[in-house]
Protein backbone atom coordinates (compact mmCIF):
# COMPACT_ATOMS: atom_id res chain seq x y z
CA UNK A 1 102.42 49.61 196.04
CA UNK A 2 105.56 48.99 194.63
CA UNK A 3 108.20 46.32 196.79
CA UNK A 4 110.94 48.11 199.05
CA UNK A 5 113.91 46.03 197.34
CA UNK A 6 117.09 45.34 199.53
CA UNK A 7 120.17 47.74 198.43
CA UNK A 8 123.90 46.83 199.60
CA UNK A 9 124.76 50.45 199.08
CA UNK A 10 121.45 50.77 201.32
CA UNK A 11 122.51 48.35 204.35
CA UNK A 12 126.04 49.27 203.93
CA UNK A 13 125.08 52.85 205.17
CA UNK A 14 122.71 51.71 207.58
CA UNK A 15 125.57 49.61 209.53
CA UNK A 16 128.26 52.80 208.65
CA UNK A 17 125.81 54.77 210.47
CA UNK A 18 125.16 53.24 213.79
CA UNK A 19 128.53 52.49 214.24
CA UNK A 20 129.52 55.86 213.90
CA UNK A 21 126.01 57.09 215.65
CA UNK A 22 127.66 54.30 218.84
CA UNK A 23 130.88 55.67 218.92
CA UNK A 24 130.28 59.52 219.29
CA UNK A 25 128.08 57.84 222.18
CA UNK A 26 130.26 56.64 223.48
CA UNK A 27 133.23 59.86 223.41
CA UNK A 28 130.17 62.29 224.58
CA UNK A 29 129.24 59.67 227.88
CA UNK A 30 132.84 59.01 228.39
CA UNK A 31 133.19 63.22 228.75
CA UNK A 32 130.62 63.60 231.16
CA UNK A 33 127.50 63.51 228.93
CA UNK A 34 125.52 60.87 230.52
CA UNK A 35 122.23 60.01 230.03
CA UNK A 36 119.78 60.73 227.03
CA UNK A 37 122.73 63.75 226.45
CA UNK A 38 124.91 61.10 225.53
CA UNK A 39 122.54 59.94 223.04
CA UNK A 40 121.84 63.52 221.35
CA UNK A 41 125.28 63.95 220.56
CA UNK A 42 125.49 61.57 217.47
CA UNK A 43 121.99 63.65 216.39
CA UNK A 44 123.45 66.89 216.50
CA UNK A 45 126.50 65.74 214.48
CA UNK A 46 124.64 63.99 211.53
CA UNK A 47 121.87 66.13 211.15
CA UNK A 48 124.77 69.31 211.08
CA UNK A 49 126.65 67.24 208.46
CA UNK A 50 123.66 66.81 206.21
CA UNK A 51 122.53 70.00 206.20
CA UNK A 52 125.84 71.34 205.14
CA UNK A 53 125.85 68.53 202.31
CA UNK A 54 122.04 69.41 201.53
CA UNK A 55 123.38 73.34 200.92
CA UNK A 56 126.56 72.45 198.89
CA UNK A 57 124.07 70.64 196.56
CA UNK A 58 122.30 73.60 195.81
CA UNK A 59 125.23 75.93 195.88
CA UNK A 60 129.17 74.75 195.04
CA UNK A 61 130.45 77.96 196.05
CA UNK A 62 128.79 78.54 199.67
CA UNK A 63 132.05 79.35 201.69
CA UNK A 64 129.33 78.89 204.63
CA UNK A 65 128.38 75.60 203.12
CA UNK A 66 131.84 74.15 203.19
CA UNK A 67 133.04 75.73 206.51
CA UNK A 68 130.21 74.03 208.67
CA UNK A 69 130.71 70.74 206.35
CA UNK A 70 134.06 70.87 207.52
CA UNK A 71 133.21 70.96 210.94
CA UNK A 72 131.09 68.27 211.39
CA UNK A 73 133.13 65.44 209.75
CA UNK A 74 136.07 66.78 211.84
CA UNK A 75 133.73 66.04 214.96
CA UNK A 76 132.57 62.79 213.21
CA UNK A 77 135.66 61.31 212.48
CA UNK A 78 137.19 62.64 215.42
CA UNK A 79 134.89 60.92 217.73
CA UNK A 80 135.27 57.44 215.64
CA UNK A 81 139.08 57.56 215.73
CA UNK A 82 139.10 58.63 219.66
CA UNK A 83 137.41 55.12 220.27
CA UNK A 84 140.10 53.30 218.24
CA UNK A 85 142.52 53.09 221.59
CA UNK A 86 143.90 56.82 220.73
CA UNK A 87 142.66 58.12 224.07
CA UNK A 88 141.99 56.41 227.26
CA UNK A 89 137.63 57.10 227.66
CA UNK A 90 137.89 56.04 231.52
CA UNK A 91 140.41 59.24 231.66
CA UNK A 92 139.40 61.81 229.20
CA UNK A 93 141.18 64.85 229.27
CA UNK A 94 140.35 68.29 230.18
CA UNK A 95 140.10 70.00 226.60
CA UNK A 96 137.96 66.95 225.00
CA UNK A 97 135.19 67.56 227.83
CA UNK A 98 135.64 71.16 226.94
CA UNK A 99 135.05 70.52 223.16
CA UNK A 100 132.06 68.59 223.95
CA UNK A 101 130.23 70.58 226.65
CA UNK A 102 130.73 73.54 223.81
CA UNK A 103 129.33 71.49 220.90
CA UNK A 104 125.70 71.81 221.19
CA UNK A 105 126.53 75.91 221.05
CA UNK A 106 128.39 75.41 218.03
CA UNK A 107 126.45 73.03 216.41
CA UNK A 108 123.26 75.28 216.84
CA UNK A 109 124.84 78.07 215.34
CA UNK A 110 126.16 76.01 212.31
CA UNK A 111 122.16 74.84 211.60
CA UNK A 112 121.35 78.11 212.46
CA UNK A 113 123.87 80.00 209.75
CA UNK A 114 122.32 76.96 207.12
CA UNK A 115 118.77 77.82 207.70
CA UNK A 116 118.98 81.25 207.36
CA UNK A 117 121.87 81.82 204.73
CA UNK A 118 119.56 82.76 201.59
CA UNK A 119 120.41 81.83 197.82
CA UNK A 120 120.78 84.59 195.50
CA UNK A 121 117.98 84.90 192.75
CA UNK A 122 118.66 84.02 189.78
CA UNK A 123 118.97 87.15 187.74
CA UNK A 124 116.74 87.98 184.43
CA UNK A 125 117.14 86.16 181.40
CA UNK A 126 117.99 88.17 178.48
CA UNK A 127 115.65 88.42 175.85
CA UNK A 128 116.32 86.24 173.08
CA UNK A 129 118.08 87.44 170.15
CA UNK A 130 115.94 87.78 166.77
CA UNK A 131 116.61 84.80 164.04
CA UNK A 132 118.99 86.09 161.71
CA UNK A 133 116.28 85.93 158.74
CA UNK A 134 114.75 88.44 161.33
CA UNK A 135 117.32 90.36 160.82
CA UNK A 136 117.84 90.65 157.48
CA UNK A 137 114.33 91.30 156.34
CA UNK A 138 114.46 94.24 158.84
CA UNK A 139 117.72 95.69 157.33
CA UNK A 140 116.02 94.67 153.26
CA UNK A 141 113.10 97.05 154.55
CA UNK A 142 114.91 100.09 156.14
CA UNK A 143 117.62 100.29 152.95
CA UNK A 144 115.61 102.77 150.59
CA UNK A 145 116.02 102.30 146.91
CA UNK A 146 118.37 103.13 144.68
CA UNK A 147 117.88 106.18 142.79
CA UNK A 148 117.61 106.44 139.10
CA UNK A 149 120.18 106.89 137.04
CA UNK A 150 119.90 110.05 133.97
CA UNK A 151 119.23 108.73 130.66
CA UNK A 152 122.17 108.87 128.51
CA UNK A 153 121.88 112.40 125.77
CA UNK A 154 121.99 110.67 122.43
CA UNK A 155 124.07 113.62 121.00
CA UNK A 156 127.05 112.64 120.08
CA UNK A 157 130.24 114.95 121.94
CA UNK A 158 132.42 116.88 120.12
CA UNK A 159 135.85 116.00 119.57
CA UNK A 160 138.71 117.16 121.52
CA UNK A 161 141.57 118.66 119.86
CA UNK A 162 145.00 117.85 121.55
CA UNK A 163 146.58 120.84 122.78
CA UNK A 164 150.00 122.06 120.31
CA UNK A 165 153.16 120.60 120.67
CA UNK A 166 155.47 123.16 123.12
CA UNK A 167 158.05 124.97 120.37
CA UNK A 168 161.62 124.17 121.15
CA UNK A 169 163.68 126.77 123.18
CA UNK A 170 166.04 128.62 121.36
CA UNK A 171 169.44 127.32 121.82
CA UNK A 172 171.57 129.52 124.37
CA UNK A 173 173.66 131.99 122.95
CA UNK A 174 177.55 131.74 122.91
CA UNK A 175 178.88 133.55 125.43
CA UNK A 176 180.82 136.03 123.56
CA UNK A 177 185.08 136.99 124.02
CA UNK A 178 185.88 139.28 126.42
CA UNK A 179 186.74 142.48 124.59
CA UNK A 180 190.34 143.56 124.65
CA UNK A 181 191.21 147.07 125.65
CA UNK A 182 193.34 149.18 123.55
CA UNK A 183 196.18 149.74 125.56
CA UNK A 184 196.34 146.12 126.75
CA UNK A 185 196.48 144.88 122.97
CA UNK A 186 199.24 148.00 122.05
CA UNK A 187 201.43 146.39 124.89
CA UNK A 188 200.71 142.69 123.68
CA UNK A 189 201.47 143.41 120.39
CA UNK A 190 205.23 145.15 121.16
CA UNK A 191 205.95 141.81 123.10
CA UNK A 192 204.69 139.51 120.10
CA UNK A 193 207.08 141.93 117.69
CA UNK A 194 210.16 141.40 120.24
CA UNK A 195 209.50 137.81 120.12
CA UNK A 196 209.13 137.79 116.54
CA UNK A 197 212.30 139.81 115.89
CA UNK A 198 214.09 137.49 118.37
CA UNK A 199 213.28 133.95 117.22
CA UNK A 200 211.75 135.17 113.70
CA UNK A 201 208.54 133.14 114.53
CA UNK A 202 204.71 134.25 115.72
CA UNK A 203 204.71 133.83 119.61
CA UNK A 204 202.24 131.43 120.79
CA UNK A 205 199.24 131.90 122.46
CA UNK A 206 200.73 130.14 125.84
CA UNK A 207 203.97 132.02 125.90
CA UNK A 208 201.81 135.68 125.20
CA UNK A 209 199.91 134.37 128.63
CA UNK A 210 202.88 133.59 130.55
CA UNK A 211 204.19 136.97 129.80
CA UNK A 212 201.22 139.17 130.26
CA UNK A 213 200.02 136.94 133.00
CA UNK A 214 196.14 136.84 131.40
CA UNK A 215 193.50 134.44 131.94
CA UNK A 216 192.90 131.81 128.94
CA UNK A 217 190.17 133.70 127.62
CA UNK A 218 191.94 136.66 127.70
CA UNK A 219 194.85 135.82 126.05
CA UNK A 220 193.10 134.19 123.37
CA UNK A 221 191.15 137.01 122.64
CA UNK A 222 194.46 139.21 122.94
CA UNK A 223 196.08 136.27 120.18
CA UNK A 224 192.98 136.43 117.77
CA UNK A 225 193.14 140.55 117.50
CA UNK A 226 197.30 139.98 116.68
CA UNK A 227 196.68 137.57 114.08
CA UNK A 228 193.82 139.93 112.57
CA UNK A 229 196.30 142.60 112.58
């Protein structure tokens, strides 16, 4: 059988222990507890405390876990720091003998809440995924195969002629002189003779304009028939 060695973590938690186990004692006697009640206090405190520490170990997020944890190391420490000299034990006051006559309720229904509070089951693994060379042989074997292509015809094909070059448009015709009516050239021809007889030169095309009042095209037309004449 192998030797029990000697730990100073061990011992160190053996002496933490009874002197906290001797000092909720002695809170629980000094409240009215006497007797082996006095003695089943420190009990009911530790074994609460490790079975909330014994729950958070299999579950971190137990709100249940913690709550109950909470509890009884505020009763545990409580306890140790009322013997310090914080309260007077030979005159303990009202609501400290009312927290501990109401602890062994309390405390039951903590271990209680522990026992029973189940763990969710794990839910079911997912099916591993195929290895990729898994994979692509699968997609290799569903891709059908190509189809074959149409043998080339050996005849050679005939040649393309480029379409004929578009003809040029025929140029736009000139727009032709406006033609000058008869009476309007008799009239235009009496005023280029008065001129002529005054000053003994043609008139000019500008002055002819100015006194018929014509547009350019008109009067030019009107000059070019005088000078044919």
């Amino acid at each position: 059988m192998p030797r029990m060695r000697v730990d100073a973590v061990l011992v160190q938690a053996v002496i933490a222990g009874a002197l906290s186990f001797a000092h909720i004692h002695d809170v629980a006697d000094a409240a009215g507890q006497d007797g082996w009640k006095a003695w089943a206090y420190p009990i009911s405190v530790d074994l609460l405390l490790v079975a909330a520490w014994r729950r958070l170990r299999t579950s971190r997020g137990d709100r249940t876990a913690w709550t109950w944890f909470g509890i009884a190391l505020t009763a545990s420490l409580g306890a140790n720091a009322a013997t310090a000299g914080l309260l007077d034990l030979g005159h303990v006051p009202a609501w400290l003998r009312i927290l501990v006559a109401g602890w062994p309720a309390l405390a039951f229904l903590g271990g209680s809440l522990l026992i029973h509070h189940t763990t969710p089951a794990p839910g079911p693994e997912p099916d591993p995924a195929p290895p990729a060379s898994a994979e692509v042989e699968i997609d290799r074997e569903e891709e059908p195969a190509p189809a074959a292509l149409p043998a080339a015809d050996p005849t050679p094909a005939p040649a393309v002629e480029p379409p004929p070059a578009p003809k040029p448009a025929p140029p736009a015709p000139k727009p032709s002189a406006p033609g000058v009516p008869s009476a309007l050239l008799d009239h235009a021809r009496k005023v280029a003779d008065a001129h002529r007889a005054a000053s003994g030169e043609p008139i000019p095309a500008a002055t002819l304009r100015a006194r018929l009042g014509l547009p350019e095209a008109l009067a030019n037309a009107v000059t070019a028939e005088l000078q044919l004449t």
